[in-house]
PDB file of N, CA and C in Angstrom:
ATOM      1  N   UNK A   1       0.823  -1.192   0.000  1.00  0.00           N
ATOM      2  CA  UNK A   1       0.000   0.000   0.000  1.00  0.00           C
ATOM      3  C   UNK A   1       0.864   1.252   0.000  1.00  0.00           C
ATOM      4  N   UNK A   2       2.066   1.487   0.785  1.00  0.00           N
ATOM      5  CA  UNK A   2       2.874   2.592   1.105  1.00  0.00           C
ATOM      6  C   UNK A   2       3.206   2.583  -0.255  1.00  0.00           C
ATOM      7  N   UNK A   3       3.893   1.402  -1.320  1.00  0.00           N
ATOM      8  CA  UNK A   3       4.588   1.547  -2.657  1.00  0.00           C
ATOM      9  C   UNK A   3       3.707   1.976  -3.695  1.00  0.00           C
ATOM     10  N   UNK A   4       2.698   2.165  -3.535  1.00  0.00           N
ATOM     11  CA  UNK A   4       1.540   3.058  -4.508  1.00  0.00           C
ATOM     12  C   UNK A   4       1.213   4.444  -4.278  1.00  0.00           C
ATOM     13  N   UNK A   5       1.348   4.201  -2.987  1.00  0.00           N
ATOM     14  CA  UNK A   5       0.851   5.775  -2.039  1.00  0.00           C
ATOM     15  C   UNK A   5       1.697   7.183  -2.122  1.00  0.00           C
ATOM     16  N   UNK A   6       3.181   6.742  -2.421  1.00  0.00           N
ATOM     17  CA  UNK A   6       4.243   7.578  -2.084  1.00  0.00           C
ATOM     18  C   UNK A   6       4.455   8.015  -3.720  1.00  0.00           C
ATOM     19  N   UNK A   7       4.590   7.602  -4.769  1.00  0.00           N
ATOM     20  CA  UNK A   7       4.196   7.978  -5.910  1.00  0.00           C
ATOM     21  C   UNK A   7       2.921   8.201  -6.638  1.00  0.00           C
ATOM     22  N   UNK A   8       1.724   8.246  -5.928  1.00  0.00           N
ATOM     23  CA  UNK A   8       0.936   8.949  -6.577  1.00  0.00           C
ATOM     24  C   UNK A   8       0.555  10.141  -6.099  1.00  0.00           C
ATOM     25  N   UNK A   9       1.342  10.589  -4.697  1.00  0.00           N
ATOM     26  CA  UNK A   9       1.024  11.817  -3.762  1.00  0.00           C
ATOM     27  C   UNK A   9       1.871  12.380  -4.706  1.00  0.00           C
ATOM     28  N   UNK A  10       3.616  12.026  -5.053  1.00  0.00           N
ATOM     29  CA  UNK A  10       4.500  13.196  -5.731  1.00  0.00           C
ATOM     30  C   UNK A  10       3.431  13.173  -7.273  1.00  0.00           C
ATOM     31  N   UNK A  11       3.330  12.182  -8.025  1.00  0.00           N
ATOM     32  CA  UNK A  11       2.652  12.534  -9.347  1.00  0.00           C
ATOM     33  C   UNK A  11       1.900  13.776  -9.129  1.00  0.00           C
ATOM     34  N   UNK A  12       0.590  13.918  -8.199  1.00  0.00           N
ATOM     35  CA  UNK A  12      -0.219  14.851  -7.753  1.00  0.00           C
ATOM     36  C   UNK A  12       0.423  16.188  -7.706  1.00  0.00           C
ATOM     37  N   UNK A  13       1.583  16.699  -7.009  1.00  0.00           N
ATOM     38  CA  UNK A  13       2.461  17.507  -6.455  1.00  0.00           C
ATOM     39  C   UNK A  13       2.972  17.836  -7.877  1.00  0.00           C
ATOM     40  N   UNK A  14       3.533  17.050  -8.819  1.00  0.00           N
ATOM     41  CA  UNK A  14       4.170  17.612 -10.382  1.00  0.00           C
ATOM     42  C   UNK A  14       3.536  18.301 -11.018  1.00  0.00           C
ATOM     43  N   UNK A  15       2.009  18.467 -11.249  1.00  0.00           N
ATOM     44  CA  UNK A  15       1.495  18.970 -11.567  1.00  0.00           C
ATOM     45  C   UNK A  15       1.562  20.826 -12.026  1.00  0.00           C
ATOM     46  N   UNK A  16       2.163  21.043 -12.965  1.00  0.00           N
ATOM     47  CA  UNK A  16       2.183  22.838 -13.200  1.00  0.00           C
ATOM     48  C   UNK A  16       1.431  23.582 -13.963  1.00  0.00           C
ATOM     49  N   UNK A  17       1.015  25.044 -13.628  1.00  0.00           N
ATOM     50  CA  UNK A  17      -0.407  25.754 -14.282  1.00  0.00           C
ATOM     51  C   UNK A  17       0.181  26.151 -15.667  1.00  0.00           C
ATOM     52  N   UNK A  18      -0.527  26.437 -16.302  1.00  0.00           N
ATOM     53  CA  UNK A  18       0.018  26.976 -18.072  1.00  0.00           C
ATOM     54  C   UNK A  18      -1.040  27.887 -18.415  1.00  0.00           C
ATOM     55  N   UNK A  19      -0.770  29.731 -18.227  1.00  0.00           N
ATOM     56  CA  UNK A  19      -1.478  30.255 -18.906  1.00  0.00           C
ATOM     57  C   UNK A  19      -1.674  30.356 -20.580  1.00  0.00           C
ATOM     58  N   UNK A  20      -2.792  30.866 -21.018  1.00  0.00           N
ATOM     59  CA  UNK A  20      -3.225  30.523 -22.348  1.00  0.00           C
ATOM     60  C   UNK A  20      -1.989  32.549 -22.570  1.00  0.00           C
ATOM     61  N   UNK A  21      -1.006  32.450 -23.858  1.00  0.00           N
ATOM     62  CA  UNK A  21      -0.352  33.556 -24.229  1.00  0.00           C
ATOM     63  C   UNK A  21      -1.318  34.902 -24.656  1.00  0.00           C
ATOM     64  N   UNK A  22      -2.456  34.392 -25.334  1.00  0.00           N
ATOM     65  CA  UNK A  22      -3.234  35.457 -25.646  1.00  0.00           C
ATOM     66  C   UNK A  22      -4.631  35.402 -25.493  1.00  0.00           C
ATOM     67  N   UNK A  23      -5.865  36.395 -25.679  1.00  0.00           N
ATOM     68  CA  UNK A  23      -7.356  36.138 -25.181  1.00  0.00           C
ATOM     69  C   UNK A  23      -7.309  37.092 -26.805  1.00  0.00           C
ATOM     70  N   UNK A  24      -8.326  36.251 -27.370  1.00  0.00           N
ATOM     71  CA  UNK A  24      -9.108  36.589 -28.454  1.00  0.00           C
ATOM     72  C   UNK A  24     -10.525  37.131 -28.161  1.00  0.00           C
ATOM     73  N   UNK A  25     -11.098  37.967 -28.461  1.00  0.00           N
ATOM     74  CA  UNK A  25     -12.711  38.589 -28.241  1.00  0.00           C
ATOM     75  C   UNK A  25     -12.925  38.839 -29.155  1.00  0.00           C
ATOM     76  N   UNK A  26     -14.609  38.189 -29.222  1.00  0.00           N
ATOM     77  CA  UNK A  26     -15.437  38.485 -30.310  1.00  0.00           C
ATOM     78  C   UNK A  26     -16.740  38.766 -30.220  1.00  0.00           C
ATOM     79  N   UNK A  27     -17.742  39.702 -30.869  1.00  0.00           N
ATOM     80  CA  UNK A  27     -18.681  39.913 -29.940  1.00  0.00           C
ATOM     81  C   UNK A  27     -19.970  40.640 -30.986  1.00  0.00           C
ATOM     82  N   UNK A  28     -20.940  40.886 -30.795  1.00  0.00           N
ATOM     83  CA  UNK A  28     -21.264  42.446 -32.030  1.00  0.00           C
ATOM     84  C   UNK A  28     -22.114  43.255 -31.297  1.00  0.00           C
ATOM     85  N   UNK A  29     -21.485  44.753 -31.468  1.00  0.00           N
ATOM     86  CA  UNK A  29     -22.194  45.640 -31.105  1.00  0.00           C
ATOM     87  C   UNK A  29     -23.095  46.861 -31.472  1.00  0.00           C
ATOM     88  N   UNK A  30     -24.577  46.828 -31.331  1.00  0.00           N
ATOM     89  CA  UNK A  30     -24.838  47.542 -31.932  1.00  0.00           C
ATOM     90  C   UNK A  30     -25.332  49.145 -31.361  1.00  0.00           C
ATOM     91  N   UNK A  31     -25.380  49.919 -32.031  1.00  0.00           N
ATOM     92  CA  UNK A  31     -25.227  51.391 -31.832  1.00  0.00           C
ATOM     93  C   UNK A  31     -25.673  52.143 -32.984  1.00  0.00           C
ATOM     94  N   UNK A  32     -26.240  52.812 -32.302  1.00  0.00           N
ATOM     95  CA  UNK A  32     -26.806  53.972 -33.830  1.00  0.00           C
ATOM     96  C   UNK A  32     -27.348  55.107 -33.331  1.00  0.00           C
ATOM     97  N   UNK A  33     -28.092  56.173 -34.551  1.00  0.00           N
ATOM     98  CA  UNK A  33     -28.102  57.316 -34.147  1.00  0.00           C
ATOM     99  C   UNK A  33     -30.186  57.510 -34.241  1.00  0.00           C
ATOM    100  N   UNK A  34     -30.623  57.586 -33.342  1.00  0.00           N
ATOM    101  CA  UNK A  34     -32.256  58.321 -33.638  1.00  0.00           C
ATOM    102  C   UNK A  34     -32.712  59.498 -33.639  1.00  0.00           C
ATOM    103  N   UNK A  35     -33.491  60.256 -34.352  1.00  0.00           N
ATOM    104  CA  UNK A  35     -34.299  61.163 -34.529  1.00  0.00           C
ATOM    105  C   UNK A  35     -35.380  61.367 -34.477  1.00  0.00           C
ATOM    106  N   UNK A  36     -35.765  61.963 -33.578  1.00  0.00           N
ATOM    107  CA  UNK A  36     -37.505  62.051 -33.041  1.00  0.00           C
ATOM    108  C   UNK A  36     -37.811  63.341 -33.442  1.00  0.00           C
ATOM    109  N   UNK A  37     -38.889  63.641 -33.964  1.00  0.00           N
ATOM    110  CA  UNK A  37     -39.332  64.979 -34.611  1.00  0.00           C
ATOM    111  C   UNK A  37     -40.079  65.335 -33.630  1.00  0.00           C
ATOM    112  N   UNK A  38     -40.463  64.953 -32.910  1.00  0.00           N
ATOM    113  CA  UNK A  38     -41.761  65.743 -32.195  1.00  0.00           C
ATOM    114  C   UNK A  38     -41.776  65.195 -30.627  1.00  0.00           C
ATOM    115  N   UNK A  39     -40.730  65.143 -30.299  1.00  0.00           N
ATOM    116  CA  UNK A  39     -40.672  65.137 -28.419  1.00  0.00           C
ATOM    117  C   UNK A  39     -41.383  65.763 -27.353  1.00  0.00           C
ATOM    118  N   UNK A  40     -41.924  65.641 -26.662  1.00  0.00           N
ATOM    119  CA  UNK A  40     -42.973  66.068 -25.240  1.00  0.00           C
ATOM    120  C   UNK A  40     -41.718  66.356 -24.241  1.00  0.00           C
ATOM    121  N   UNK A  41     -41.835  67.672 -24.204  1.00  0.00           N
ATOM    122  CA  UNK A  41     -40.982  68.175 -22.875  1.00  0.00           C
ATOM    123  C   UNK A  41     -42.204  67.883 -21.649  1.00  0.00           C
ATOM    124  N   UNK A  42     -41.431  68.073 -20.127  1.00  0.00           N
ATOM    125  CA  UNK A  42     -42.488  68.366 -19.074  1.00  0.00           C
ATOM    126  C   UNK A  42     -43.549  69.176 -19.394  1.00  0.00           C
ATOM    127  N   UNK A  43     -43.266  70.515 -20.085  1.00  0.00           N
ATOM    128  CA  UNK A  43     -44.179  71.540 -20.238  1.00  0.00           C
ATOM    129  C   UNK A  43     -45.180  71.335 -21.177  1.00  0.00           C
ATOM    130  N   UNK A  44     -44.699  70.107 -22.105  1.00  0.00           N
ATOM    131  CA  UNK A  44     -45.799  69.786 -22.677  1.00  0.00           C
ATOM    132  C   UNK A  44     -45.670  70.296 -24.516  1.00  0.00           C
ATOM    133  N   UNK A  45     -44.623  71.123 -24.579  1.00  0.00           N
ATOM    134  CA  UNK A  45     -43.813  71.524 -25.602  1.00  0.00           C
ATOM    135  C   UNK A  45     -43.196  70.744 -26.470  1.00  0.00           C
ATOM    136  N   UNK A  46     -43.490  70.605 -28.143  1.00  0.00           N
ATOM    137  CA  UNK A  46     -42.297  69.726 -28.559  1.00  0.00           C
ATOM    138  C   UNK A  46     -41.020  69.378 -29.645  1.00  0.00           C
ATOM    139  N   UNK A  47     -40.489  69.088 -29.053  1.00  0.00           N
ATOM    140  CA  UNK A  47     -38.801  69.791 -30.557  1.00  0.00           C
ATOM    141  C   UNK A  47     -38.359  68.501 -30.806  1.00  0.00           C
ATOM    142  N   UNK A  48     -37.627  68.909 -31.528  1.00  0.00           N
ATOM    143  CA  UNK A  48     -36.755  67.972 -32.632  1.00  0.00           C
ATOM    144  C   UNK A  48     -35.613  67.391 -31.699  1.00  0.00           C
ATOM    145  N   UNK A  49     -34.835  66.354 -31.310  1.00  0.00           N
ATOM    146  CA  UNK A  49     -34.305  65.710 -30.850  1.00  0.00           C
ATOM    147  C   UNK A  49     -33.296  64.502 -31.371  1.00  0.00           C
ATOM    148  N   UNK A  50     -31.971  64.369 -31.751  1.00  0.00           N
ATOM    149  CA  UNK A  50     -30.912  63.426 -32.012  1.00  0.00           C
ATOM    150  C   UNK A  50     -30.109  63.004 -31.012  1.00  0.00           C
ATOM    151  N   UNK A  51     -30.158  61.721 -30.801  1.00  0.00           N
ATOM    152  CA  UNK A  51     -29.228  60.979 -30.088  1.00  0.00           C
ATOM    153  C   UNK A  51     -28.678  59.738 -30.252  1.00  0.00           C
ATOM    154  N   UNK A  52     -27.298  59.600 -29.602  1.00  0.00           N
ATOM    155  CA  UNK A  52     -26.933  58.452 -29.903  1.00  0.00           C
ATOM    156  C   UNK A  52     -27.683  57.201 -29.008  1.00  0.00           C
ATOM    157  N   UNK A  53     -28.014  55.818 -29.454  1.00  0.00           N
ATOM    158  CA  UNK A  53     -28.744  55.056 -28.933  1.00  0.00           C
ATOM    159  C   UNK A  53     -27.534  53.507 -28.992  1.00  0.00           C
ATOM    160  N   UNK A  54     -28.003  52.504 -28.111  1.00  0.00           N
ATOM    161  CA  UNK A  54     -27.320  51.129 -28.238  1.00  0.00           C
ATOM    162  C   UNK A  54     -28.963  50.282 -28.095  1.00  0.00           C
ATOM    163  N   UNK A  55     -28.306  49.198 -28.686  1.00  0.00           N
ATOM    164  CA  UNK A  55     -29.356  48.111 -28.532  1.00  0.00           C
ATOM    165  C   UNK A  55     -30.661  48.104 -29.047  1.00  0.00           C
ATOM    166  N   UNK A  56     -30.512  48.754 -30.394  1.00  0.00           N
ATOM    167  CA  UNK A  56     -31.551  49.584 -31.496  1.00  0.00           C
ATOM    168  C   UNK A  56     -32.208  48.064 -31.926  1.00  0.00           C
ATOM    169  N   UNK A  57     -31.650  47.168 -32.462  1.00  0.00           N
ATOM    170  CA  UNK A  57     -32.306  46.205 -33.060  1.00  0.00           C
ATOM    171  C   UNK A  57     -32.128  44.901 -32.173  1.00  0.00           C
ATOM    172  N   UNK A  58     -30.610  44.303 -31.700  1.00  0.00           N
ATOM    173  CA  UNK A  58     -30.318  43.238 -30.837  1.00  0.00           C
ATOM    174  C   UNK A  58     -29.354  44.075 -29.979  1.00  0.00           C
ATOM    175  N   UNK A  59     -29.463  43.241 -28.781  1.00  0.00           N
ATOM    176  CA  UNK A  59     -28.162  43.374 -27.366  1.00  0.00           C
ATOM    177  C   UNK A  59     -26.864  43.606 -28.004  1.00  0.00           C
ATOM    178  N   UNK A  60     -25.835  44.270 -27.022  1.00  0.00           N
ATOM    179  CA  UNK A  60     -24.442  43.988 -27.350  1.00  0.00           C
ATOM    180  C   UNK A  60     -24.217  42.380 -26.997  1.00  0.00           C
ATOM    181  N   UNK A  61     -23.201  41.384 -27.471  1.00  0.00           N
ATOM    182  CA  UNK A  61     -22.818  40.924 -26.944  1.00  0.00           C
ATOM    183  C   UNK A  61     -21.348  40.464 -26.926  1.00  0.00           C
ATOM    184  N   UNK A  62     -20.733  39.996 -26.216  1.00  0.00           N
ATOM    185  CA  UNK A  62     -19.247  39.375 -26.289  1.00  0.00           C
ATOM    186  C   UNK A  62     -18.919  38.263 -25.523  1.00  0.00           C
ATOM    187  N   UNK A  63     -18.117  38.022 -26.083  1.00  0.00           N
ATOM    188  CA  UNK A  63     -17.327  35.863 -25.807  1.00  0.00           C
ATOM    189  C   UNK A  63     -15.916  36.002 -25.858  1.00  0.00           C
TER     190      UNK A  63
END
């Protein structure tokens, strides 16, 4: 029992970590620009308005 025991504790112990050299990302993001012609302020007033927007058609996503 000891002649099995004492080499599979060091095998265990040899064991060394290996980081990966580089991280690849891939992902799609979407973003765009809207225009509202006729916006409702508080007052009840309403103007023309451009802004930038995300998540117009699908989510961002990334992996």
């Amino acid at each position: 029992m000891k002649r099995l025991l004492v080499p599979a504790i060091c095998g265990c112990m040899g064991v060394a970590a290996h980081a990966q050299s580089s991280v690849t990302l891939y992902g799609l993001i979407d973003n765009g620009v809207s225009y509202v012609s006729n916006q409702r302020t508080a007052s009840g007033a309403g103007h023309s308005n451009v802004f930038a927007s995300s998540g117009n058609i699908v989510g961002n996503r990334w992996g």
